[in-house]
N, C-alpha and C. Protein backbone atom coordinates (compact mmCIF):
# COMPACT_ATOMS: atom_id res chain seq x y z
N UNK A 1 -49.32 -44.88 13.54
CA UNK A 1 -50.19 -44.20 14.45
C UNK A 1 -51.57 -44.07 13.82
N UNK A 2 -53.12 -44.47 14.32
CA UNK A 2 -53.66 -43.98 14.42
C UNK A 2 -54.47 -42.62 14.12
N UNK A 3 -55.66 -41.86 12.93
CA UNK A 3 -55.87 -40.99 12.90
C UNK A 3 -56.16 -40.22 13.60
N UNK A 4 -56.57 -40.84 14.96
CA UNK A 4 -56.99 -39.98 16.09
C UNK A 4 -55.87 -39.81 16.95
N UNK A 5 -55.10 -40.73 17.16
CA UNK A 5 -53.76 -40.25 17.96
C UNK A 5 -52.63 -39.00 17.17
N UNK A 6 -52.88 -38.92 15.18
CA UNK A 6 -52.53 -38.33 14.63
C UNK A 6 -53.36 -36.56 15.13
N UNK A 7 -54.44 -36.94 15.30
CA UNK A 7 -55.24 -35.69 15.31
C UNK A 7 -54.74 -35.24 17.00
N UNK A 8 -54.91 -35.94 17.92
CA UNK A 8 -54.64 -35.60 19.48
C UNK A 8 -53.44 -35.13 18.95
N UNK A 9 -52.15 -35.70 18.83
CA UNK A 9 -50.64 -35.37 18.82
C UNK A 9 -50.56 -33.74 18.27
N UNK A 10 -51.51 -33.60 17.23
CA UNK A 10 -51.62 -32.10 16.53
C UNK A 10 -51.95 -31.31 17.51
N UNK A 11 -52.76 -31.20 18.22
CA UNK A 11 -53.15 -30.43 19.31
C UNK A 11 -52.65 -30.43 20.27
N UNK A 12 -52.08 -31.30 20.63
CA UNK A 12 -50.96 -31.45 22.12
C UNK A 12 -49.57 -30.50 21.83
N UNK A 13 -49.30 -30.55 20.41
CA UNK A 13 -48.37 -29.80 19.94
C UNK A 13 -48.26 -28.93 20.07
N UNK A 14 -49.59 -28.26 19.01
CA UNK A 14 -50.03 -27.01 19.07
C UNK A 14 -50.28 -26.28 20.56
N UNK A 15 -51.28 -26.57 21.12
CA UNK A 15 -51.33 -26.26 22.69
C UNK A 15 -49.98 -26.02 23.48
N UNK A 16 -49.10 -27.13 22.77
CA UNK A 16 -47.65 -27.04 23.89
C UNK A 16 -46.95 -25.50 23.50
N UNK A 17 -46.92 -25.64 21.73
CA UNK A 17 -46.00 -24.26 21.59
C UNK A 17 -47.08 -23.11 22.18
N UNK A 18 -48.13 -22.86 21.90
CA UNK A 18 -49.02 -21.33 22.01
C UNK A 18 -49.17 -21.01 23.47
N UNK A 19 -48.62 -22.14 24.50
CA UNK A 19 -48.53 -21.86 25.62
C UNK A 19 -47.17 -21.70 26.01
N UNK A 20 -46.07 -22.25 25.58
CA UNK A 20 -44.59 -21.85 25.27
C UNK A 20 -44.34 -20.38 25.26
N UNK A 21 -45.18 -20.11 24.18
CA UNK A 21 -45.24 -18.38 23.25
C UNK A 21 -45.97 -17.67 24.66
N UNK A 22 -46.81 -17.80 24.99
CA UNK A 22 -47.84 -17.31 25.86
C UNK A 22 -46.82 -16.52 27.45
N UNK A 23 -46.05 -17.98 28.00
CA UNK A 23 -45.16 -18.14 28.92
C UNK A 23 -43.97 -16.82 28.69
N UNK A 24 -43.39 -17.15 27.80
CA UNK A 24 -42.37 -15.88 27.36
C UNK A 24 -42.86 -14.44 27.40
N UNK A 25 -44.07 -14.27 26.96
CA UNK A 25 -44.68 -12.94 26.69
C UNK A 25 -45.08 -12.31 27.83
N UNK A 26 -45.25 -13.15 29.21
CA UNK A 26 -45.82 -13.29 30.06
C UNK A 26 -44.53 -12.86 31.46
N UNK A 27 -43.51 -13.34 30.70
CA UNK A 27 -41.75 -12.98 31.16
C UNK A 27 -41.25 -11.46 31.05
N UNK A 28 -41.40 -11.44 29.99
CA UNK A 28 -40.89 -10.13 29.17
C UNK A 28 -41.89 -9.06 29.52
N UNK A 29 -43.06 -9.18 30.13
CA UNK A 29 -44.44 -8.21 30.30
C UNK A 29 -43.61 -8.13 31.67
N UNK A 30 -43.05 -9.04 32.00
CA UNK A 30 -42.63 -8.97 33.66
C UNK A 30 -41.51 -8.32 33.95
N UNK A 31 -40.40 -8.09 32.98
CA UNK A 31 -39.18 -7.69 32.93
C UNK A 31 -39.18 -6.24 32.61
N UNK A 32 -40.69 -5.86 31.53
CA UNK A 32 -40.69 -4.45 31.02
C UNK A 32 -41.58 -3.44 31.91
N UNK A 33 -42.42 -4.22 32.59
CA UNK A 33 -43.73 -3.74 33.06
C UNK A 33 -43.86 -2.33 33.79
N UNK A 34 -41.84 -2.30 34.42
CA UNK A 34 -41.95 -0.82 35.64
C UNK A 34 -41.64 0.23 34.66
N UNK A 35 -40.87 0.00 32.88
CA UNK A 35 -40.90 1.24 32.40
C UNK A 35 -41.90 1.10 31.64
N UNK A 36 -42.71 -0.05 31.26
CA UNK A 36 -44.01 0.56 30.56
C UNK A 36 -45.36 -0.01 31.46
N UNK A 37 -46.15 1.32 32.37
CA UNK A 37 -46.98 0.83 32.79
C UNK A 37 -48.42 0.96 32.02
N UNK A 38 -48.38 0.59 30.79
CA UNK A 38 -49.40 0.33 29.95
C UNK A 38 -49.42 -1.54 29.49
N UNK A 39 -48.36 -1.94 30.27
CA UNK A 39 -48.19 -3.69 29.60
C UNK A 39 -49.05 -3.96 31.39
N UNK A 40 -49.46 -3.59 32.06
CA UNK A 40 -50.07 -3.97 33.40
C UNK A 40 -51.35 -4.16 32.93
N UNK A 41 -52.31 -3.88 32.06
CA UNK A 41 -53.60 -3.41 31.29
C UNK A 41 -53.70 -4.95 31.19
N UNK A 42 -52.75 -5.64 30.16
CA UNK A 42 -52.56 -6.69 29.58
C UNK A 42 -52.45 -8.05 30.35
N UNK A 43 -52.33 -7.86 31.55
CA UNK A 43 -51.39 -8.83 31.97
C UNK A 43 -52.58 -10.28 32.23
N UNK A 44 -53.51 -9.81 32.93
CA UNK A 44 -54.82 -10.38 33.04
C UNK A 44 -55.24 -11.07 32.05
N UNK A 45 -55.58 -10.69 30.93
CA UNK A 45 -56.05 -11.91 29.79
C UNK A 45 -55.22 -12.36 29.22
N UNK A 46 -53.70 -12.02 29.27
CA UNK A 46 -52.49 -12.86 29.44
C UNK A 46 -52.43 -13.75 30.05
N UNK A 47 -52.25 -13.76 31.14
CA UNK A 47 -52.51 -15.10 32.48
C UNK A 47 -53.55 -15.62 32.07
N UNK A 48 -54.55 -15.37 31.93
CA UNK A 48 -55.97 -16.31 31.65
C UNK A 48 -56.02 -16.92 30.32
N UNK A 49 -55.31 -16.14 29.57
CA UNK A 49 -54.95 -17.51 28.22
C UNK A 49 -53.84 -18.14 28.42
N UNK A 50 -53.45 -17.80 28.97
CA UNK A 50 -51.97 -18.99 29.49
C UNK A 50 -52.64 -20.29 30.34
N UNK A 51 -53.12 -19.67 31.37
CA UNK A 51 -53.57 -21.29 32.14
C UNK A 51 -54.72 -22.05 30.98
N UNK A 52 -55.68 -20.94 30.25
CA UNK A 52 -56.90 -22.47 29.51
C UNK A 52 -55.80 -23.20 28.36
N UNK A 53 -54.67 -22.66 27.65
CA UNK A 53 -53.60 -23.22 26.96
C UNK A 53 -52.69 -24.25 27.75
N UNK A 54 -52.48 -23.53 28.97
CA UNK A 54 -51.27 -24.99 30.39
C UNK A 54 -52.70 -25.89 30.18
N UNK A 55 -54.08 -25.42 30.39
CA UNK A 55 -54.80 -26.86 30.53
C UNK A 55 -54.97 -28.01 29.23
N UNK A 56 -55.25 -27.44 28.29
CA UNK A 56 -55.39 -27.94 26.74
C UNK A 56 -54.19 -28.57 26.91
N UNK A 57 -52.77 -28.12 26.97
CA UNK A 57 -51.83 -28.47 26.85
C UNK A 57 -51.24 -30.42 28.05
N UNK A 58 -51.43 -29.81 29.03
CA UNK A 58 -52.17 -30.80 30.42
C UNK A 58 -53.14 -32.21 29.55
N UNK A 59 -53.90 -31.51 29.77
CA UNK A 59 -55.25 -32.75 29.39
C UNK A 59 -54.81 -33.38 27.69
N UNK A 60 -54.61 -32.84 26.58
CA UNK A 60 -54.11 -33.19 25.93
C UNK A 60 -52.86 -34.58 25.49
N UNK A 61 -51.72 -34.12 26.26
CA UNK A 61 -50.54 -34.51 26.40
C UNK A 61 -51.20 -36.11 27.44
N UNK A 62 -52.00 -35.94 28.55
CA UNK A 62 -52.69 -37.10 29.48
C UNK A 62 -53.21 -37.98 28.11
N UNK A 63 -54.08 -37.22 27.37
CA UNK A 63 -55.13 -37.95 25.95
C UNK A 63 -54.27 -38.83 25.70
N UNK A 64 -52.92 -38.28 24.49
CA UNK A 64 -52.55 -38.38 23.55
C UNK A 64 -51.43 -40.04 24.42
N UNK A 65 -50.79 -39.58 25.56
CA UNK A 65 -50.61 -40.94 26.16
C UNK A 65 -51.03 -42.06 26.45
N UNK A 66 -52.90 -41.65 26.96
CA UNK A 66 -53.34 -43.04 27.17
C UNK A 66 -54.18 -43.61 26.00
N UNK A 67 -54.10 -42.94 24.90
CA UNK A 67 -54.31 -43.09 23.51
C UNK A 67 -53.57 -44.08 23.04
N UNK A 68 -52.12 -43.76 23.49
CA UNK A 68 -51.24 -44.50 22.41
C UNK A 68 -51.04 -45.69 23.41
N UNK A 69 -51.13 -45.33 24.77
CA UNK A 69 -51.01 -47.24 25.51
C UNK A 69 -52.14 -47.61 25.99
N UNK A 70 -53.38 -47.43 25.18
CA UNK A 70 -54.57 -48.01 24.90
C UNK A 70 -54.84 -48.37 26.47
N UNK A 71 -54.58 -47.07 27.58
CA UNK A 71 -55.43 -47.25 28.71
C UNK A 71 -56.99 -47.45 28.74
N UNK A 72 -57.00 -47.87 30.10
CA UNK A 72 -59.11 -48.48 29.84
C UNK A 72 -59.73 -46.66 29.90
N UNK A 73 -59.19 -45.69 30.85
CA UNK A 73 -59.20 -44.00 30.31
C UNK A 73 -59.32 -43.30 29.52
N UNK A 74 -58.96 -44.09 28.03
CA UNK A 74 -58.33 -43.07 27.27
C UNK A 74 -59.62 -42.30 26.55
N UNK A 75 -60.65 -42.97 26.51
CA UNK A 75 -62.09 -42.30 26.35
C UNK A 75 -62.54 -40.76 26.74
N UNK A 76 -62.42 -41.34 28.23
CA UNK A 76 -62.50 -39.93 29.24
C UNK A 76 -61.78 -39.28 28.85
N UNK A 77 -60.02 -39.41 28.85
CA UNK A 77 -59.12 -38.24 28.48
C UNK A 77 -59.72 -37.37 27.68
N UNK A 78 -60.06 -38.32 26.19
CA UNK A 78 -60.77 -37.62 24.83
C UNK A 78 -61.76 -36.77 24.84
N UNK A 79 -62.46 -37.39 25.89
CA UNK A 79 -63.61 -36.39 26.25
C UNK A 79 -63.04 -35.31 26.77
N UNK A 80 -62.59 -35.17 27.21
CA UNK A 80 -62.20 -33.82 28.22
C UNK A 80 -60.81 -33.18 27.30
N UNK A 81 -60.51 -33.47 26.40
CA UNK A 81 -59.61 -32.63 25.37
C UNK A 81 -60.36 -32.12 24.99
N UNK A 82 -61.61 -32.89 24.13
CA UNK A 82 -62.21 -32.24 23.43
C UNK A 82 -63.00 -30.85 23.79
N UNK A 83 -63.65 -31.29 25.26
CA UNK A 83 -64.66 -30.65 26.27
C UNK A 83 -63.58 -29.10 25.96
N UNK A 84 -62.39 -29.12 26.32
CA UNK A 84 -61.62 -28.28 27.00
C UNK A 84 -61.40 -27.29 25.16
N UNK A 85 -61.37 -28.13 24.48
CA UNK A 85 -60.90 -27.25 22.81
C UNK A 85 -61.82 -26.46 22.63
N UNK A 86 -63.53 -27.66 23.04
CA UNK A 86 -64.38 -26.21 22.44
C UNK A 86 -64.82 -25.40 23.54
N UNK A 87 -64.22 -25.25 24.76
CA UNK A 87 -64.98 -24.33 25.43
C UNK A 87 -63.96 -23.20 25.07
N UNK A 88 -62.28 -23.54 24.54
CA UNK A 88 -61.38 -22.22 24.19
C UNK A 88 -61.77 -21.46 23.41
N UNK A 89 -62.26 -22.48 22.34
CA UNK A 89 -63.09 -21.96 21.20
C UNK A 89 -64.36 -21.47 21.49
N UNK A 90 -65.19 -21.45 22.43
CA UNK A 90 -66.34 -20.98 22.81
C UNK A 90 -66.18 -19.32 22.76
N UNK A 91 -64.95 -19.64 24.75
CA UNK A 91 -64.93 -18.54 24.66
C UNK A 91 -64.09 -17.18 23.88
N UNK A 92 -62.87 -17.55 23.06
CA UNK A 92 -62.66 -16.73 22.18
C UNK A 92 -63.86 -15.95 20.88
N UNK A 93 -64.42 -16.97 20.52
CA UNK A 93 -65.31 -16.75 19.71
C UNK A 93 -65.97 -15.67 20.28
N UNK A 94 -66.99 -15.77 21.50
CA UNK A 94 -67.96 -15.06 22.19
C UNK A 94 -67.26 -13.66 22.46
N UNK A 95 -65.90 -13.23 23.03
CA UNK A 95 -65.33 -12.27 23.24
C UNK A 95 -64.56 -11.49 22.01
N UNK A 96 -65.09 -12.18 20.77
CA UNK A 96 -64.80 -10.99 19.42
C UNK A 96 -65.77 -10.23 19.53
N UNK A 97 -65.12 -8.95 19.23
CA UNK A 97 -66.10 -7.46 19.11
C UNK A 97 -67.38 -7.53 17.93
């Protein structure tokens, strides 16, 4: 493989579990929520890091495929992994205290 299909595959990974993790937490907020109504606070930037992670995860996984069967795409994909990593990274960054 490829260093760049090495580097996509890392992130498709990564993206897959932290949205895995994300999904569960997102279960269990749902299962606990009527005896603790302090996990309702949460639930919102829960969901909203879950879908920009389903997307990373999405666009990624598209990359890292037409990467490896050298579609005439696989450019664009890259672009738009990348587009999509640093805007997560944008906005986490921007929303530290």
């Amino acid at each position: 493989m490829r260093p760049l299909a090495v580097l996509n595959a890392i992130i498709f990974g990564s993206a897959a579990a932290i949205t895995f993790g994300l999904v569960a937490v997102i279960i269990i907020f749902l299962i606990l929520g009527g005896r603790h109504p302090e996990l309702s606070a949460e639930i919102g930037p829960l969901l909203r890091n879950s879908g920009q992670f389903a997307a990373l995860t999405a666009v990624s996984g598209l990359s890292l495929f037409a990467l490896l069967k050298e579609l005439p795409w696989r450019w664009t994909a890259q672009a738009a992994m990348w587009f999509i990593l640093a805007a997560i990274t944008g906005i986490y960054i921007a929303s530290r205290p």
